[in-house]
C-alpha atoms as a PDB file:
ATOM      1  CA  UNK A   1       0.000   0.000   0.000  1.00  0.00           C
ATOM      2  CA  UNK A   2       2.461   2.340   0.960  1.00  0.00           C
ATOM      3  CA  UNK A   3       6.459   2.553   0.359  1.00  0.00           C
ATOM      4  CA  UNK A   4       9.638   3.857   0.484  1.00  0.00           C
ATOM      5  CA  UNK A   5      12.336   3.398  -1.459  1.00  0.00           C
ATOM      6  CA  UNK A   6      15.955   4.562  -0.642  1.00  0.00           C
ATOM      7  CA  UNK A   7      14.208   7.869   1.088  1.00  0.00           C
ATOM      8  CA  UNK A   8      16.722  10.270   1.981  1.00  0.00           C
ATOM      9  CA  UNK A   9      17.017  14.074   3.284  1.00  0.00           C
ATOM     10  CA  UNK A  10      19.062  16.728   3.544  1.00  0.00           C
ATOM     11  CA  UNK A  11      19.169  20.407   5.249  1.00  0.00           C
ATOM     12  CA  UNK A  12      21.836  22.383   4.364  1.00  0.00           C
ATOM     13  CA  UNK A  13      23.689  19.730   3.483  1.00  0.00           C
ATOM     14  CA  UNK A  14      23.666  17.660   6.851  1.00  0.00           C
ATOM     15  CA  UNK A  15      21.749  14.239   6.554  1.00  0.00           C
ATOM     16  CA  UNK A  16      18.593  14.892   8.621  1.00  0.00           C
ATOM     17  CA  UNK A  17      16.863  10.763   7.260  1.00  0.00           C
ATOM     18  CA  UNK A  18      18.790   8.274   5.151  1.00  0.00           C
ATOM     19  CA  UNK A  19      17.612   5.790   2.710  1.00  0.00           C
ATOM     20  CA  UNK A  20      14.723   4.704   4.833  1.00  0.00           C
ATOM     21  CA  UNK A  21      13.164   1.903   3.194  1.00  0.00           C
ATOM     22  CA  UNK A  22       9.836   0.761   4.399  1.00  0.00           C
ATOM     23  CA  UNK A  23       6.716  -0.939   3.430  1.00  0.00           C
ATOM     24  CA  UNK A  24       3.218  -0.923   4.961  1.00  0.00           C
ATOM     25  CA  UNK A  25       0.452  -3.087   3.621  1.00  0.00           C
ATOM     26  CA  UNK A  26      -3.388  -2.275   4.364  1.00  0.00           C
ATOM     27  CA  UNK A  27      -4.267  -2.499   7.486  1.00  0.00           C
ATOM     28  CA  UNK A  28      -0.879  -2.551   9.314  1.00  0.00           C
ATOM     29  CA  UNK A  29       0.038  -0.971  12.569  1.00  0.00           C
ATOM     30  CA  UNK A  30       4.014   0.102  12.088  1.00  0.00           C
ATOM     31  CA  UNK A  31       5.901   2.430  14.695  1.00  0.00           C
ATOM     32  CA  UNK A  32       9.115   4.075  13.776  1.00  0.00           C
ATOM     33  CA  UNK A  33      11.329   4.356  16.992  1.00  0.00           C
ATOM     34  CA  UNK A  34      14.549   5.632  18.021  1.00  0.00           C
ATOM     35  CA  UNK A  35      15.959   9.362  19.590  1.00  0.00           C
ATOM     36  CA  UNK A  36      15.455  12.583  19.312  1.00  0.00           C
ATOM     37  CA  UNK A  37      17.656  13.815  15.767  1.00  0.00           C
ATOM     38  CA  UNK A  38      17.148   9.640  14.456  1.00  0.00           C
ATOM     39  CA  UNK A  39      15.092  11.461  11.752  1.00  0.00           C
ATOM     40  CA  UNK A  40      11.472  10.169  12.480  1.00  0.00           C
ATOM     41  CA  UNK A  41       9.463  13.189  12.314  1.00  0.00           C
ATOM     42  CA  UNK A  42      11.201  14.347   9.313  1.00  0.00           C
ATOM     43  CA  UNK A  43      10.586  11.293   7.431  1.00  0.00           C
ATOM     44  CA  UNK A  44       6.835  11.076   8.166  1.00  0.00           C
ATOM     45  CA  UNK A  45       6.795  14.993   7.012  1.00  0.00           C
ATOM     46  CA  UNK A  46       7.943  13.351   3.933  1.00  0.00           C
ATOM     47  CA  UNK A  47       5.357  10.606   3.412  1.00  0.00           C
ATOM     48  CA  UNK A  48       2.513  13.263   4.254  1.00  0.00           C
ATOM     49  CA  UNK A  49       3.728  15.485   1.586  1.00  0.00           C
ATOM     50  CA  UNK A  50       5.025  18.306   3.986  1.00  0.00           C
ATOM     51  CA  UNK A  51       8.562  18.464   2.873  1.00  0.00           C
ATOM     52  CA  UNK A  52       9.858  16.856  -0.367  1.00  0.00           C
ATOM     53  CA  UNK A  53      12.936  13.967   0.165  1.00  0.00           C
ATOM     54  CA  UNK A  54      15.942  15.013  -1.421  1.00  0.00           C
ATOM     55  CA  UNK A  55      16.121  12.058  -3.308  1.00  0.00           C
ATOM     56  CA  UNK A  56      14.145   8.775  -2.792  1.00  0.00           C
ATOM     57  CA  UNK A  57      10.978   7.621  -3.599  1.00  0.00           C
ATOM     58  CA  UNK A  58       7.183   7.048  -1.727  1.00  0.00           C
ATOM     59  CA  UNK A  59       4.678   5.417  -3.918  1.00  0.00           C
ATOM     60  CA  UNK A  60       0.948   4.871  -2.504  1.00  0.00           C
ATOM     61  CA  UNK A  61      -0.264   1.773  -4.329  1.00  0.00           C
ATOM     62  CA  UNK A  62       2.598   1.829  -7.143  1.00  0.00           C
ATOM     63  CA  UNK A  63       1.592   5.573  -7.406  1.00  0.00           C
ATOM     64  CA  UNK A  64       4.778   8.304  -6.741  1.00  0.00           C
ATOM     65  CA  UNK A  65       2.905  10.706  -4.194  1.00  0.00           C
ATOM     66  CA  UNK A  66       6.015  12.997  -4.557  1.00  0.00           C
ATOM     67  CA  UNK A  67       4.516  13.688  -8.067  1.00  0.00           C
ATOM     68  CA  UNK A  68       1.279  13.113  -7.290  1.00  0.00           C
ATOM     69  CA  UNK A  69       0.564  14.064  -3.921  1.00  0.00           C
ATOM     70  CA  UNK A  70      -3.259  14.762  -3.826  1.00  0.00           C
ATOM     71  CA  UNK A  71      -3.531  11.212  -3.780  1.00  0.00           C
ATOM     72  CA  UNK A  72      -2.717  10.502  -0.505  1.00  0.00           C
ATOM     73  CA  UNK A  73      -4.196  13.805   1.375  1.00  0.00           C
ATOM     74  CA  UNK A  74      -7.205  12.349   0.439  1.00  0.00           C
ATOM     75  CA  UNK A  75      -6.898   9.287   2.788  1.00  0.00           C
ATOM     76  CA  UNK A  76      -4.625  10.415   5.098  1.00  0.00           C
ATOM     77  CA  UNK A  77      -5.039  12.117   8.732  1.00  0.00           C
ATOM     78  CA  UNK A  78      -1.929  13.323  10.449  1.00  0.00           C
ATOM     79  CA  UNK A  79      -1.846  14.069  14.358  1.00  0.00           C
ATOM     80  CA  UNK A  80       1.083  16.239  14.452  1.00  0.00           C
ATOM     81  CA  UNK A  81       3.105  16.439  17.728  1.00  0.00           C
ATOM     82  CA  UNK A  82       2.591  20.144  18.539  1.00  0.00           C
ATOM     83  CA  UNK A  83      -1.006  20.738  19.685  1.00  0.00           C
ATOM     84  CA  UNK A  84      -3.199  21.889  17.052  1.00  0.00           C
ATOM     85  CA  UNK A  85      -5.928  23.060  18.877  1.00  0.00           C
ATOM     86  CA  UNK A  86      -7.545  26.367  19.368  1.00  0.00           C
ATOM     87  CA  UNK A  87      -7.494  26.603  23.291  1.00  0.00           C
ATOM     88  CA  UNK A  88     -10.502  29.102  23.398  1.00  0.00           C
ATOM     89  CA  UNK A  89     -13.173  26.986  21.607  1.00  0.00           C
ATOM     90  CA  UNK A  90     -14.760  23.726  23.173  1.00  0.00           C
ATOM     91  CA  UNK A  91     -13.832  20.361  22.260  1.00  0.00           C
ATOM     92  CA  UNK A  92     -16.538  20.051  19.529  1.00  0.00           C
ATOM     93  CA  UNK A  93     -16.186  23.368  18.017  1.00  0.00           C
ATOM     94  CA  UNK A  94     -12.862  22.886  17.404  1.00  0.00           C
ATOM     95  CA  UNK A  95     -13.569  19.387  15.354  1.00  0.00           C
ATOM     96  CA  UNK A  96     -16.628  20.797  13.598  1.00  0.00           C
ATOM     97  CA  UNK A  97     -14.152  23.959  12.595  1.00  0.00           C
ATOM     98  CA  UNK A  98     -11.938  21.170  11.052  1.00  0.00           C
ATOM     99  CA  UNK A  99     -14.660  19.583   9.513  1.00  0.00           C
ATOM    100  CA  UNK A 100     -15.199  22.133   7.971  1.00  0.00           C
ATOM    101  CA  UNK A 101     -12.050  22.260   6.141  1.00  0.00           C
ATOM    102  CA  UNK A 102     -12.605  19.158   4.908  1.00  0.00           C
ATOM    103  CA  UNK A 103     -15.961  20.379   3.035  1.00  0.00           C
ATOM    104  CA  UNK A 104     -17.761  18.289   5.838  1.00  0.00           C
ATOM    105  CA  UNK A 105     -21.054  19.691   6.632  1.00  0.00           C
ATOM    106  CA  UNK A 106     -24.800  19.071   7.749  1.00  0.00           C
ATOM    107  CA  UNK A 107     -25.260  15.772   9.255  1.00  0.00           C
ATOM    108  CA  UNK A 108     -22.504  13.972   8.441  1.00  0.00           C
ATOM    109  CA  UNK A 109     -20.200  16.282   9.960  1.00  0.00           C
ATOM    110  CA  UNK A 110     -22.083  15.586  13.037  1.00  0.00           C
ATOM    111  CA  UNK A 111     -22.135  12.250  13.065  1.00  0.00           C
ATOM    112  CA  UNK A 112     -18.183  12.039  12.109  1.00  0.00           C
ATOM    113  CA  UNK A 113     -17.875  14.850  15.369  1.00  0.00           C
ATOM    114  CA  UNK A 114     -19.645  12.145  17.892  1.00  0.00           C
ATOM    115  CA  UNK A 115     -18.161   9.375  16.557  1.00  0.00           C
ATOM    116  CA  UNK A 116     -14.385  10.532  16.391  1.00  0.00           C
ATOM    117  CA  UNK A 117     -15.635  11.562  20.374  1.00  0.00           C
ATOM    118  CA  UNK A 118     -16.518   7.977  20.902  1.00  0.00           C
ATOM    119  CA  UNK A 119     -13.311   6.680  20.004  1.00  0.00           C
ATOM    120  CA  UNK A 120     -11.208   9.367  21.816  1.00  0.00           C
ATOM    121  CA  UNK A 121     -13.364   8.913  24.684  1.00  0.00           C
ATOM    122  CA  UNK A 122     -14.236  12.167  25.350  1.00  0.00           C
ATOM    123  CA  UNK A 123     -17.844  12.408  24.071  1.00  0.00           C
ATOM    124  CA  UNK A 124     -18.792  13.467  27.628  1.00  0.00           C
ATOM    125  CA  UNK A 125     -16.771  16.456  27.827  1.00  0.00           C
ATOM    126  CA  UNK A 126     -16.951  18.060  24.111  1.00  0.00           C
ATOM    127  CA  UNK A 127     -18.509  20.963  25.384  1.00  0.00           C
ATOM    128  CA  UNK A 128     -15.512  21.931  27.622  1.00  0.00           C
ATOM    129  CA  UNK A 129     -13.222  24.671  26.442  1.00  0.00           C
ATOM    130  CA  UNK A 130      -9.536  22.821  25.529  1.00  0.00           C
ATOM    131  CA  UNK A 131      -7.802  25.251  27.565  1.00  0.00           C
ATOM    132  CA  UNK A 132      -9.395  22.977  30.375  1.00  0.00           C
ATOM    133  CA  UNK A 133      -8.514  19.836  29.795  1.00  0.00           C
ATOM    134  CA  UNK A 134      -4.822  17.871  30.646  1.00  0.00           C
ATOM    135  CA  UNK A 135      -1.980  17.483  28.084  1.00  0.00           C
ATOM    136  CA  UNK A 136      -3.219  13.872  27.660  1.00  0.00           C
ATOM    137  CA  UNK A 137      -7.046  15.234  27.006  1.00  0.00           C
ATOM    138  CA  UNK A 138      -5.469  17.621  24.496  1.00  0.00           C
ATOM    139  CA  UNK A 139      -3.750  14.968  22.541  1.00  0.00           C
ATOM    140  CA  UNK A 140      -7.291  12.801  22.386  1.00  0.00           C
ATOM    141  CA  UNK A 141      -9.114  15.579  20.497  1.00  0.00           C
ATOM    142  CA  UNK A 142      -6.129  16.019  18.401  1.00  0.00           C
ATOM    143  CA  UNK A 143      -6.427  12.777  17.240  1.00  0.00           C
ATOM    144  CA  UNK A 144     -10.150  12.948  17.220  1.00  0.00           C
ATOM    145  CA  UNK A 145      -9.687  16.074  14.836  1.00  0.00           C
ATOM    146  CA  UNK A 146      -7.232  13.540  12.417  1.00  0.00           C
ATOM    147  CA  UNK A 147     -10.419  11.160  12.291  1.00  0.00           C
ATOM    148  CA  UNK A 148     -13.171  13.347  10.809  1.00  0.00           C
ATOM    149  CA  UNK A 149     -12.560  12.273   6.962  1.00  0.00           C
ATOM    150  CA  UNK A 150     -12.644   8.779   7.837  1.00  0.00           C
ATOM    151  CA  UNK A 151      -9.004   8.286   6.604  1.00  0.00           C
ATOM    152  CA  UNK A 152      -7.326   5.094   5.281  1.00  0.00           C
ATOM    153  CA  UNK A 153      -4.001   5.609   6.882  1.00  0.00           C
ATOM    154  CA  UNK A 154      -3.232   7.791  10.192  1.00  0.00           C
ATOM    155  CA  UNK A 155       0.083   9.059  10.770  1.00  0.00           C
ATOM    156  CA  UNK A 156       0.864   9.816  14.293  1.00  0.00           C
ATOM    157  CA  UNK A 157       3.929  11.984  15.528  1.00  0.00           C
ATOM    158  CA  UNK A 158       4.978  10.894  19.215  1.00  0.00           C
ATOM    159  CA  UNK A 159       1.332  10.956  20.240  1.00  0.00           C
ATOM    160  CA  UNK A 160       2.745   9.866  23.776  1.00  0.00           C
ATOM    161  CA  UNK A 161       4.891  12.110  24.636  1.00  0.00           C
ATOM    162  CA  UNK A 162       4.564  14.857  28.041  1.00  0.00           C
ATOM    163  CA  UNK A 163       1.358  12.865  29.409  1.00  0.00           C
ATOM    164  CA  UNK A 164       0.791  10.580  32.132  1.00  0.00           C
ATOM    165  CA  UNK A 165       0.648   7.106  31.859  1.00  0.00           C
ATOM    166  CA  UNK A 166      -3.172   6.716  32.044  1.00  0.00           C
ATOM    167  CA  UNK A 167      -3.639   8.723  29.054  1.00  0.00           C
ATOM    168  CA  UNK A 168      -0.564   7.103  27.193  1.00  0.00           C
ATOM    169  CA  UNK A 169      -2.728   3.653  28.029  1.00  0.00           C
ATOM    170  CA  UNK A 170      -5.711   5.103  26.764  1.00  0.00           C
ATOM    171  CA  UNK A 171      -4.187   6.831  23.536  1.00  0.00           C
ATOM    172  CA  UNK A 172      -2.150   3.535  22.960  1.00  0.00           C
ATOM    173  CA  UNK A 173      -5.665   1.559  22.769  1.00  0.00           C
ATOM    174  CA  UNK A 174      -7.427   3.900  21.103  1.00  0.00           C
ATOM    175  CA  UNK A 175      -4.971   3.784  18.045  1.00  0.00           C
ATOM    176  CA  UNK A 176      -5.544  -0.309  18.406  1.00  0.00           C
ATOM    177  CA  UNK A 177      -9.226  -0.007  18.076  1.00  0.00           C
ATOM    178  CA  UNK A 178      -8.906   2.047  14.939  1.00  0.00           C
ATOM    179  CA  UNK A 179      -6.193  -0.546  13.206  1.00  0.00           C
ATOM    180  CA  UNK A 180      -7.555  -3.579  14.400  1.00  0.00           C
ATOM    181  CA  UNK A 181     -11.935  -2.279  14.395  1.00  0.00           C
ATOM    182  CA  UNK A 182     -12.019  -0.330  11.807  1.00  0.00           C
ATOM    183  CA  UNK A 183      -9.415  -1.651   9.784  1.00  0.00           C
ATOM    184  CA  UNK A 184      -7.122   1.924   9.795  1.00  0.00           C
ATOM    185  CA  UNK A 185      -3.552   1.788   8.266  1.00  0.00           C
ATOM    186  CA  UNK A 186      -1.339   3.344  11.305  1.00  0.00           C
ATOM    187  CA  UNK A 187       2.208   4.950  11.040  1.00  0.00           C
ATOM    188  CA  UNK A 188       3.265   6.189  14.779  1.00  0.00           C
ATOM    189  CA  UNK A 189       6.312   7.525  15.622  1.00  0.00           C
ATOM    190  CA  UNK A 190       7.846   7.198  19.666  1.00  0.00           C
ATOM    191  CA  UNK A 191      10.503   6.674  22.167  1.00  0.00           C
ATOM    192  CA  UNK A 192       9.421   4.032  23.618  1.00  0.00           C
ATOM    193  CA  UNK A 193       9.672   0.397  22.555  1.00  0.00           C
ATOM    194  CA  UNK A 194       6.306  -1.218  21.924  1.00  0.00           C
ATOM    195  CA  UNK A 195       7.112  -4.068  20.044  1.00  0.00           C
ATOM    196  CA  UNK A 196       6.898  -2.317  16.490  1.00  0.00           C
ATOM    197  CA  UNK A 197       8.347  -3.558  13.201  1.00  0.00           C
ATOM    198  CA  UNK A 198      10.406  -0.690  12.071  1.00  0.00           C
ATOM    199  CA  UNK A 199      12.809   1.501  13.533  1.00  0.00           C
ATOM    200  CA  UNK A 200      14.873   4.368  12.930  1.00  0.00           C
END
């Protein structure tokens, strides 16, 4: 489904990711681990069509997304690892303002809003302002945000990271339910070793 071939990049001419080769088929749960500097957010910046590789290739179903990247922004949902919230809104404005940006409207922005709740676990406190809720709470509705579009693959950048270990637990499961329920692609970067395929 999606690959990397020989994936390299460079700023100002020091190596930031090097030939990363990787393949995830439909369906897959892959985490790419290692430090901070090991080039893991850069190269997921790449696959979501962020930054362009210096050289290297990602293809999405034999398709080059470097040259065709509308492709994959179609079916993709990225939760970046800076908060991307607006503090001063509630939980469910904020996701029906990104709804919104997705051309989601009526009724089935709704829906998508409670549902993407659901799965975060928060559907009780959407009406809360964010600027209320903990780091960990945050990080839920950013993901919940990622979910609206119903995407096919959801890239993840060190979702875990600054929150306690109840919300790590509950963030951890909730990325399980979508791979293994509803049958998400997921692409997670951390520091911690969970067992994942890949590593950086």
């Amino acid at each position: 489904m999606l690959e990397t071939i020989n994936l390299c990049k460079t700023f100002k001419g020091q190596p930031a990711v090097q030939e990363v080769n990787m393949y995830l088929n439909s369906g897959e749960s892959v985490g790419l681990l290692g430090p901070n500097g090991a080039g893991k957010s850069t190269t997921i910046s790449m696959i979501s069509t962020l930054i362009k590789p210096t050289s290297g290739e990602i293809k999405l179903n034999g398709i080059n997304i470097i040259s065709h990247p509308g492709d994959i922004r179609k079916i993709l949902g990225v939760v970046p690892q800076e908060l991307a919230l607006y503090q001063e809104l509630s939980a469910y404005e904020n996701l029906k303002f990104f709804g919104s940006t997705y051309k989601m409207k009526g009724k089935h922005l709704e829906n998508r809003i409670q549902h993407a709740l659901e799965i975060v676990g928060l559907k009780d406190r959407q009406k809360d302002l964010v600027k209320t809720f903990s780091g960990g709470m945050k990080r839920r509705i950013n993901i919940a945000a990622a979910l609206l579009h119903e995407p096919k693959i959801l890239i993840l950048d060190k979702p875990t990271v600054g929150i306690d270990p109840q919300s790590r637990n509950h963030i951890l499961e909730t990325v399980r339910t979508l791979n293994e329920n509803e049958g998400t692609t997921v692409l997670y970067t951390s520091h911690y070793d969970g067992g994942s395929r890949t590593a950086l």
